[in-house]
C-alpha atoms as a PDB file:
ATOM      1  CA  UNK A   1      33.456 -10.931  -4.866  1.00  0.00           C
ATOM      2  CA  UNK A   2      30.548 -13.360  -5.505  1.00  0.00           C
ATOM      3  CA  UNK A   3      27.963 -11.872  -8.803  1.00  0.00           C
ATOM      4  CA  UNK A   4      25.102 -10.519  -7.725  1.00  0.00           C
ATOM      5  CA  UNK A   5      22.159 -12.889  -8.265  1.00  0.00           C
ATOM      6  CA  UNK A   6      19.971 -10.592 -11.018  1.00  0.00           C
ATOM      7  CA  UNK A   7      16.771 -12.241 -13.038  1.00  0.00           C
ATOM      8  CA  UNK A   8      16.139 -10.598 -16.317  1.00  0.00           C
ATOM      9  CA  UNK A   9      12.273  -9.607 -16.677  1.00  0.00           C
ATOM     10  CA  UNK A  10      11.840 -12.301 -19.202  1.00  0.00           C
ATOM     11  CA  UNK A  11      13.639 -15.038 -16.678  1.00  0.00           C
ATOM     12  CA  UNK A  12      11.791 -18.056 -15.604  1.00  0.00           C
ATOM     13  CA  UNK A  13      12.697 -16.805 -11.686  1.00  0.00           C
ATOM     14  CA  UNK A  14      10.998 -13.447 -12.354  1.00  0.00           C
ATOM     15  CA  UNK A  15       8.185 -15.154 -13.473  1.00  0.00           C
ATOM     16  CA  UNK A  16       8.104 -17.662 -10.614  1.00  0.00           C
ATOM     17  CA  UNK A  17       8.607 -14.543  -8.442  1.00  0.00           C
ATOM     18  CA  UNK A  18       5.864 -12.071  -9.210  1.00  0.00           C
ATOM     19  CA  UNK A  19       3.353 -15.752  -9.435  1.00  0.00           C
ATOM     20  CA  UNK A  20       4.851 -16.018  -5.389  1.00  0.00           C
ATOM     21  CA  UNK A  21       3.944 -12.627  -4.969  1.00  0.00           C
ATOM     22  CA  UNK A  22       0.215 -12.504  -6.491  1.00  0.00           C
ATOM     23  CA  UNK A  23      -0.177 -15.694  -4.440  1.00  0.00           C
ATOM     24  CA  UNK A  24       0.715 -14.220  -1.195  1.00  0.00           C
ATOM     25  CA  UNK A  25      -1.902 -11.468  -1.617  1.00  0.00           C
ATOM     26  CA  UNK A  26      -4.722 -13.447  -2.788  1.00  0.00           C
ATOM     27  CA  UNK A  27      -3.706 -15.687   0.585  1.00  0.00           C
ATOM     28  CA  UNK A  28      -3.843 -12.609   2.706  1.00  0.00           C
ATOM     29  CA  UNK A  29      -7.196 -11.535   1.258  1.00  0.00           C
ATOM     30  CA  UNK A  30      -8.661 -14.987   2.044  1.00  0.00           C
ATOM     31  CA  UNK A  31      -7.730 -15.107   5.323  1.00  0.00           C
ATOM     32  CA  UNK A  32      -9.172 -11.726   5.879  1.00  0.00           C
ATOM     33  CA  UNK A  33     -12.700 -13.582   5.874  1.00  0.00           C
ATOM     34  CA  UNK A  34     -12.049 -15.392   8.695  1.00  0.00           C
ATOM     35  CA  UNK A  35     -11.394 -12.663  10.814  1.00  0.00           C
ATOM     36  CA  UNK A  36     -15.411 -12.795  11.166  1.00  0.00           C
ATOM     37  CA  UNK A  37     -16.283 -15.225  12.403  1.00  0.00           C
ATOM     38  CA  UNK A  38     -19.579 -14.881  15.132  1.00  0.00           C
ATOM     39  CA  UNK A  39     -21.669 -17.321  13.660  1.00  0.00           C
ATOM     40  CA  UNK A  40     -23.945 -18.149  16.728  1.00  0.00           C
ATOM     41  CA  UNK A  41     -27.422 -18.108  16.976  1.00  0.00           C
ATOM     42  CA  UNK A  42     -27.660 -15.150  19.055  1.00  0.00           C
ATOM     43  CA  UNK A  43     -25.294 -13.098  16.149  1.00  0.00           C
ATOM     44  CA  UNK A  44     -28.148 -14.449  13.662  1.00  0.00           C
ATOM     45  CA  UNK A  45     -31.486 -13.897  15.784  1.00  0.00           C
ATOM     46  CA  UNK A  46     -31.750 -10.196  14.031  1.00  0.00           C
ATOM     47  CA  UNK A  47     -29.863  -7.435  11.816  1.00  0.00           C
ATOM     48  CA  UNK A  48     -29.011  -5.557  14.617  1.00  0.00           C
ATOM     49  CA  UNK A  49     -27.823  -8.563  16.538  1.00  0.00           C
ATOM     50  CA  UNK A  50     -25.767  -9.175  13.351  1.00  0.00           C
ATOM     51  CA  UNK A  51     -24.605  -5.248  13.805  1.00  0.00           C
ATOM     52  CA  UNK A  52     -23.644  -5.677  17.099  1.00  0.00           C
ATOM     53  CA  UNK A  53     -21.591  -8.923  17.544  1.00  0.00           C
ATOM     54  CA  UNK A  54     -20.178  -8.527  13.346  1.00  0.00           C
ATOM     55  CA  UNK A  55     -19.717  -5.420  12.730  1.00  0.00           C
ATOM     56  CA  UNK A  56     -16.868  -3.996  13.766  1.00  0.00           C
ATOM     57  CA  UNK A  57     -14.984  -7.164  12.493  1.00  0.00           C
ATOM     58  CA  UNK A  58     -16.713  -6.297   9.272  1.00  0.00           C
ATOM     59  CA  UNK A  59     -15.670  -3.113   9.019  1.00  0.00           C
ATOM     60  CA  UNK A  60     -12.379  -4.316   9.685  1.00  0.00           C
ATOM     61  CA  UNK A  61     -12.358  -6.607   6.915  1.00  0.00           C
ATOM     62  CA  UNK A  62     -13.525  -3.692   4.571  1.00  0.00           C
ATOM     63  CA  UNK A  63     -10.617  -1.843   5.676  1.00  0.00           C
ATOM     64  CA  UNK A  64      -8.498  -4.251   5.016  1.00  0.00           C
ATOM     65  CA  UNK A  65      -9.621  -5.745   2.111  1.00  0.00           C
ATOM     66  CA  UNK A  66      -8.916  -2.073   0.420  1.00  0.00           C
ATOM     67  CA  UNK A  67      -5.826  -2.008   1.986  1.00  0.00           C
ATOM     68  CA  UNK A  68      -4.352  -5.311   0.670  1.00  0.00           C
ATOM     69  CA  UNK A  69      -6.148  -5.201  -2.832  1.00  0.00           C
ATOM     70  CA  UNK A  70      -4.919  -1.607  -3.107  1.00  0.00           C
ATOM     71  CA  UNK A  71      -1.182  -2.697  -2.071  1.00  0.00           C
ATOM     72  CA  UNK A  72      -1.424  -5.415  -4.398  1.00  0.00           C
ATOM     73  CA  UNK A  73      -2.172  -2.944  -7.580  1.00  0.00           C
ATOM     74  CA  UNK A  74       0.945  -0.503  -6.680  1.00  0.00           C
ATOM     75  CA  UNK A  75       3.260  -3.957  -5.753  1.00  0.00           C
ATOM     76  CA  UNK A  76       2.134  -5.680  -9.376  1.00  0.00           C
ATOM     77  CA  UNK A  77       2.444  -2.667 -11.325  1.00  0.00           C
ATOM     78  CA  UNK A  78       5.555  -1.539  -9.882  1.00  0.00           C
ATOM     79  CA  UNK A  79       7.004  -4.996  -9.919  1.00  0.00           C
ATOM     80  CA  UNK A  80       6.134  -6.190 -13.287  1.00  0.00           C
ATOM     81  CA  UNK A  81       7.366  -2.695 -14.858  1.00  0.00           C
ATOM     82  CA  UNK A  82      11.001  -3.775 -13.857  1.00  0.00           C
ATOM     83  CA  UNK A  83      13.363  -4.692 -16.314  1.00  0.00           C
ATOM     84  CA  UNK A  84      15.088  -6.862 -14.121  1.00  0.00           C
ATOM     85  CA  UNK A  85      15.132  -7.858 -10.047  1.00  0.00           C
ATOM     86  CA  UNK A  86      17.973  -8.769  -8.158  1.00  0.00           C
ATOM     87  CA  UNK A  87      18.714 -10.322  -4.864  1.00  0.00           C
ATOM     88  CA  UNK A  88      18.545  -7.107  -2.339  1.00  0.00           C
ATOM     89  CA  UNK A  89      14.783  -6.677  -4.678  1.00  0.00           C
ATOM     90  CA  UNK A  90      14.148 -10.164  -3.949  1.00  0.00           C
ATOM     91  CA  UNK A  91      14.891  -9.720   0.104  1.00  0.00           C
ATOM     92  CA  UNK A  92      12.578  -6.131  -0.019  1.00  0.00           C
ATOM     93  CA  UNK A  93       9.696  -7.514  -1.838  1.00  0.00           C
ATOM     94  CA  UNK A  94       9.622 -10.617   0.802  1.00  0.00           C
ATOM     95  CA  UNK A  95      10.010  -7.712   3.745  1.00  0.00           C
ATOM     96  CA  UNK A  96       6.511  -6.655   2.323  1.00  0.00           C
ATOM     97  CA  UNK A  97       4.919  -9.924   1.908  1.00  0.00           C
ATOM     98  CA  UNK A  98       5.751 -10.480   5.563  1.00  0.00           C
ATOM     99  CA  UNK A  99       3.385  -7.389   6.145  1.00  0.00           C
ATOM    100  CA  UNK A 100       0.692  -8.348   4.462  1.00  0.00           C
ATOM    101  CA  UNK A 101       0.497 -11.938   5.746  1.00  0.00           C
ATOM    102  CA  UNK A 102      -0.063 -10.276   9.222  1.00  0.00           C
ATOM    103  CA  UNK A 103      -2.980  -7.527   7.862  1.00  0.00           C
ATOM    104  CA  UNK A 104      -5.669 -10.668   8.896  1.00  0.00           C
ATOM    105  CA  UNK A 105      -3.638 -11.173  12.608  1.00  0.00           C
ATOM    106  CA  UNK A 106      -4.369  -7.400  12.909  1.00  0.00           C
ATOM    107  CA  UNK A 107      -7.350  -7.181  11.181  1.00  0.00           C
ATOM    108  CA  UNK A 108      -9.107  -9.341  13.906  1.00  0.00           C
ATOM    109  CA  UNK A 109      -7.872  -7.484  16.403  1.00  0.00           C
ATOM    110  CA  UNK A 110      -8.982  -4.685  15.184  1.00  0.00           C
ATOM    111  CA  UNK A 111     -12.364  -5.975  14.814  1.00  0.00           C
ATOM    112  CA  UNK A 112     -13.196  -7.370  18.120  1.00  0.00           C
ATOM    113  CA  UNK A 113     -11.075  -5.118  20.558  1.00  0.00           C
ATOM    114  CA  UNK A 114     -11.970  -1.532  20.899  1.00  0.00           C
ATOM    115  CA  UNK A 115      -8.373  -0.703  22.484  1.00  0.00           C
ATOM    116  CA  UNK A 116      -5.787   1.366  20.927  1.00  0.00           C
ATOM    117  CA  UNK A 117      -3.105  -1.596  21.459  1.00  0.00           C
ATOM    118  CA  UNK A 118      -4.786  -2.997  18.163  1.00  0.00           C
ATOM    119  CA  UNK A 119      -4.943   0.242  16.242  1.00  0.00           C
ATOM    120  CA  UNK A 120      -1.447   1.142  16.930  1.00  0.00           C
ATOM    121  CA  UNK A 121      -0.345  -2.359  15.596  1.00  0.00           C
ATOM    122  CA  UNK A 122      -2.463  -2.741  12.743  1.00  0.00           C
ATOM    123  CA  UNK A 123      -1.019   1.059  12.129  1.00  0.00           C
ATOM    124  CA  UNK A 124       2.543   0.477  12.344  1.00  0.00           C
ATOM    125  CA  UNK A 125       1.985  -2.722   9.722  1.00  0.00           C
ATOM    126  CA  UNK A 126       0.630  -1.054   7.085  1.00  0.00           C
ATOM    127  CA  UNK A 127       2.813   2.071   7.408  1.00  0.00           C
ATOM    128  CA  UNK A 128       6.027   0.098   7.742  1.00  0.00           C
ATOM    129  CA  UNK A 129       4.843  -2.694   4.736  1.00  0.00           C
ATOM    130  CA  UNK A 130       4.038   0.968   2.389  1.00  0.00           C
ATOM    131  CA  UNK A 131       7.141   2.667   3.388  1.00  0.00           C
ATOM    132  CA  UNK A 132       9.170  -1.103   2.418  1.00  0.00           C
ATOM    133  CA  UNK A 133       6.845  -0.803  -0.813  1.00  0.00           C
ATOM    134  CA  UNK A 134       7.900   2.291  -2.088  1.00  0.00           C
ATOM    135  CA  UNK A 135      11.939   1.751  -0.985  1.00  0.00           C
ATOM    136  CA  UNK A 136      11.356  -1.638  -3.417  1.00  0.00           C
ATOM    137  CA  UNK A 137      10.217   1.193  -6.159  1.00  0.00           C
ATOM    138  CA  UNK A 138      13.032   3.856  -5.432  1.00  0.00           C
ATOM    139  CA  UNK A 139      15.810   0.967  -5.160  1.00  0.00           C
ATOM    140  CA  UNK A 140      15.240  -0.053  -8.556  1.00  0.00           C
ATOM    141  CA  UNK A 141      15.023   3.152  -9.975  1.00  0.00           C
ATOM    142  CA  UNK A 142      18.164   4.095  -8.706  1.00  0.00           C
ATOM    143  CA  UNK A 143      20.003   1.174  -9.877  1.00  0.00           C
ATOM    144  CA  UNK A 144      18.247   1.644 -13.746  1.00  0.00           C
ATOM    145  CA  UNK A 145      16.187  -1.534 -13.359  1.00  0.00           C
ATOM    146  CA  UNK A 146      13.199   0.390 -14.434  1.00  0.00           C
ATOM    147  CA  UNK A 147      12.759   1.199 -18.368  1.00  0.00           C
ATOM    148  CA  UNK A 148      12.855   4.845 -17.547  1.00  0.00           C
ATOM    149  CA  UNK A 149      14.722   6.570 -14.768  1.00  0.00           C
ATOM    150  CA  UNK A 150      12.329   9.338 -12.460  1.00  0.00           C
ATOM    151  CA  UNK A 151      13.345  13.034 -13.094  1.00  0.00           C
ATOM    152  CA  UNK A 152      13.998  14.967 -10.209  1.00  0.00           C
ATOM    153  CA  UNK A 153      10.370  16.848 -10.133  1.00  0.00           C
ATOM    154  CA  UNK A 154       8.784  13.038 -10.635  1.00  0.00           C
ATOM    155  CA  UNK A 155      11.048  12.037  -7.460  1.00  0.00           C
ATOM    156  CA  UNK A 156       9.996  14.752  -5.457  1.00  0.00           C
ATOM    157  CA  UNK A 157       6.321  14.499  -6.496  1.00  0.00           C
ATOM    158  CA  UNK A 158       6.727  10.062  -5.778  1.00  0.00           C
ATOM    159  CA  UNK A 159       8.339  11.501  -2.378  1.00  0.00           C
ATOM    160  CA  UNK A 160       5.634  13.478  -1.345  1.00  0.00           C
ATOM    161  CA  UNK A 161       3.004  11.576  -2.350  1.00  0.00           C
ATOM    162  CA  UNK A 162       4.197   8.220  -1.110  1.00  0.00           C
ATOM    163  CA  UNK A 163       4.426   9.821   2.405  1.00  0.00           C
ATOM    164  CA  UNK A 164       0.828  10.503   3.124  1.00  0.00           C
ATOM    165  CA  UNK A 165      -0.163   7.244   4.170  1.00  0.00           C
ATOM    166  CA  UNK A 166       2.519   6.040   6.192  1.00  0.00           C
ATOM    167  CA  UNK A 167       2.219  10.230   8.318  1.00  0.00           C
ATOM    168  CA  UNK A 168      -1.273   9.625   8.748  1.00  0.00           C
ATOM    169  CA  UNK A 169      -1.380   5.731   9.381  1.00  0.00           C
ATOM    170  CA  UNK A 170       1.307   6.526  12.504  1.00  0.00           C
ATOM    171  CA  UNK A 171      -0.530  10.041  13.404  1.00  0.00           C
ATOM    172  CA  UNK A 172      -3.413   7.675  14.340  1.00  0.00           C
ATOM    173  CA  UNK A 173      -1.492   6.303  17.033  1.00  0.00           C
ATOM    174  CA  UNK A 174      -1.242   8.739  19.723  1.00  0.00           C
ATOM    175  CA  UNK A 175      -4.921   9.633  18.257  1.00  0.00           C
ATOM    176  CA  UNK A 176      -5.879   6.312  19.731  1.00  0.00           C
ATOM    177  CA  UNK A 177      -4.540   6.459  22.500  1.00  0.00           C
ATOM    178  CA  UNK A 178      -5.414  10.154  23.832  1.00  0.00           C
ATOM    179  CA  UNK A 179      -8.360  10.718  22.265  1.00  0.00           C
ATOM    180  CA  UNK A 180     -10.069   7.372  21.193  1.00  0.00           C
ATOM    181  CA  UNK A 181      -9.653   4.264  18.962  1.00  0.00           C
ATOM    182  CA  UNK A 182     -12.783   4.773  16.520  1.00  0.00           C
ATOM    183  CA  UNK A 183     -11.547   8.001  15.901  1.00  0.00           C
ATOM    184  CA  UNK A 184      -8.500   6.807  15.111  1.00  0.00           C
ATOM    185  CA  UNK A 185      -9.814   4.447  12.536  1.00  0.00           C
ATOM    186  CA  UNK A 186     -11.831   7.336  11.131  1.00  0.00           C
ATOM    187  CA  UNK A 187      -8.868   9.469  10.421  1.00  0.00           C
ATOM    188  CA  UNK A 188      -7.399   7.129   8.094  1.00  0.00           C
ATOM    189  CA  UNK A 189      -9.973   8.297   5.313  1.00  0.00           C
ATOM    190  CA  UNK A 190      -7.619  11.317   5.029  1.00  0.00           C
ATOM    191  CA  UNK A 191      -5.507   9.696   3.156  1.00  0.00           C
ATOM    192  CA  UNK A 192      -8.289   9.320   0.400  1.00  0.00           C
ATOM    193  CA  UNK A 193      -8.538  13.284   0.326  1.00  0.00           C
ATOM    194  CA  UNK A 194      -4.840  14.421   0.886  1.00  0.00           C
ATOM    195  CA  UNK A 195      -3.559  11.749  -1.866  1.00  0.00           C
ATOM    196  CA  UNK A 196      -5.043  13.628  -4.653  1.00  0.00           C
ATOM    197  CA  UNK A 197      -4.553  17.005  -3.254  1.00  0.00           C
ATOM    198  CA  UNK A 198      -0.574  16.496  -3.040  1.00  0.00           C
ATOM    199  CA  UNK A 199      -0.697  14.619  -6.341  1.00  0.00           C
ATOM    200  CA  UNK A 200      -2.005  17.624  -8.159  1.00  0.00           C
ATOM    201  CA  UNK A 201       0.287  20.341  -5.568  1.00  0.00           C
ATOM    202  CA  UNK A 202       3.257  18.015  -6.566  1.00  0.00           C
ATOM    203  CA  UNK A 203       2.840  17.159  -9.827  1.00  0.00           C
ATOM    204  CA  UNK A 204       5.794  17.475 -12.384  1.00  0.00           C
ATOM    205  CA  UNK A 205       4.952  20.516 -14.515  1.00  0.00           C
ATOM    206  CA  UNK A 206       7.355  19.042 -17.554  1.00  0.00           C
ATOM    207  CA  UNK A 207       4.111  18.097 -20.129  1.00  0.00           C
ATOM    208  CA  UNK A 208       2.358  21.086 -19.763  1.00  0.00           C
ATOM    209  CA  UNK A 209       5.426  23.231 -20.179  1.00  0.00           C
ATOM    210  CA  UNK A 210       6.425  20.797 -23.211  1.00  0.00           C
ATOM    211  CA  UNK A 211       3.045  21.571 -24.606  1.00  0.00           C
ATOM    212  CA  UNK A 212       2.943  25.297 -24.482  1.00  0.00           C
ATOM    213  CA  UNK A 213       6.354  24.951 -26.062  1.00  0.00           C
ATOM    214  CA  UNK A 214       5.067  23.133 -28.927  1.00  0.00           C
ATOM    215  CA  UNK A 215       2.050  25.166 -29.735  1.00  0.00           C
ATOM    216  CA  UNK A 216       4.158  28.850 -29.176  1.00  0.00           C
ATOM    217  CA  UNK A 217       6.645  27.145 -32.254  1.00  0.00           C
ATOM    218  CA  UNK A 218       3.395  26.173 -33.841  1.00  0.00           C
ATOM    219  CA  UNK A 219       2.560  29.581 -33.518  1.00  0.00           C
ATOM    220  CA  UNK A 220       5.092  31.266 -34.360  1.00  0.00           C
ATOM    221  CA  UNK A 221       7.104  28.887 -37.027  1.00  0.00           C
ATOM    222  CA  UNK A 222      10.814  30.228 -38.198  1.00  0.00           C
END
């Protein structure tokens, strides 16, 4: 059987890799400008002609541009942490770039079409891209090319956590199209709330019990 193609983390090709990478999200973030793009005089005559004919796309582009800037963070911590990539890492990581070059195709749509079509899309992206994200994460884990391997507890705790945005990103669907497509949008601030409420439900209790440990020996020394 052919070797499996593997770059070290102090390769050349990982380095040429995670540059690709950063380059593809500062691409997708650009683009996500143009997604506005009502620059007629009627748009400029007031603020609330501005309102009307931008802001939706706006708002879009706010969306998104926390979206992408926030996937960026958890793909360039999580991919310059590895010790090494190989090829089945490689094909993942380009899985998600694919993703995020279409955020600004359904950012726009988003913006200018008050339909659920366009929510359900843009939905679907970013839950699929997240859920491709986090299988990039638990791949390498499982295969030691992390420095440290996750504990069970930390698994369950990544597990959980991981799976709030891509439940609520798809919840919106049917949200937009049986009850309405702004309310759709709306719901996806859950995720800001429920994030830190399953972190701290979820997290590993291994420190603290590691510290009362320490300071009952402190206490009570042989």
């Amino acid at each position: 059987m052919p070797e499996r193609v593997r770059f070290a983390h102090e390769d050349l090709e990982f380095a040429r890799a995670v540059t690709f990478f950063g380059a593809i999200f500062a691409f997708a973030v650009t683009l996500l400008i143009t997604t506005v793009d009502d620059f007629s005089r009627a748009a400029w005559s007031s603020l609330q002609a501005l309102k009307a004919t931008n802001g939706p796309s706006l708002l879009a582009f706010t969306i998104s541009f926390v979206v992408v800037v926030s996937f960026w963070r958890a793909h360039h911590q999580g991919v310059t942490s590895l010790s090494a990539m190989d090829g089945q890492l490689l094909g993942l990581n380009l899985v998600v770039m694919f993703g995020i070059v279409l955020i600004p195709f359904t950012t726009e749509a988003l913006g200018k079409l008050d339909l659920p079509l366009p929510v359900a899309v843009y939905a679907l992206d970013i839950a699929l891209t997240y859920i491709v994200l986090n299988a990039v994460e638990l791949i390498a884990d499982r295969r030691g090319l992390r420095p440290t391997r996750m504990t069970t507890p930390e698994l369950r705790s990544h597990l959980a956590i991981s799976a709030v945005l891509p439940v609520i990103f798809l919840a919106s669907i049917p949200v937009a199209y049986l009850v309405n497509p702004k309310v759709a949008q709306w719901s996806w601030v859950l995720i800001a709330v429920l994030i830190p409420v399953v972190r701290r439900i979820t997290r590993p209790r291994t420190t603290a019990s590691a510290s009362n440990s320490a300071s009952t020996t402190q206490e009570n020394p042989e």
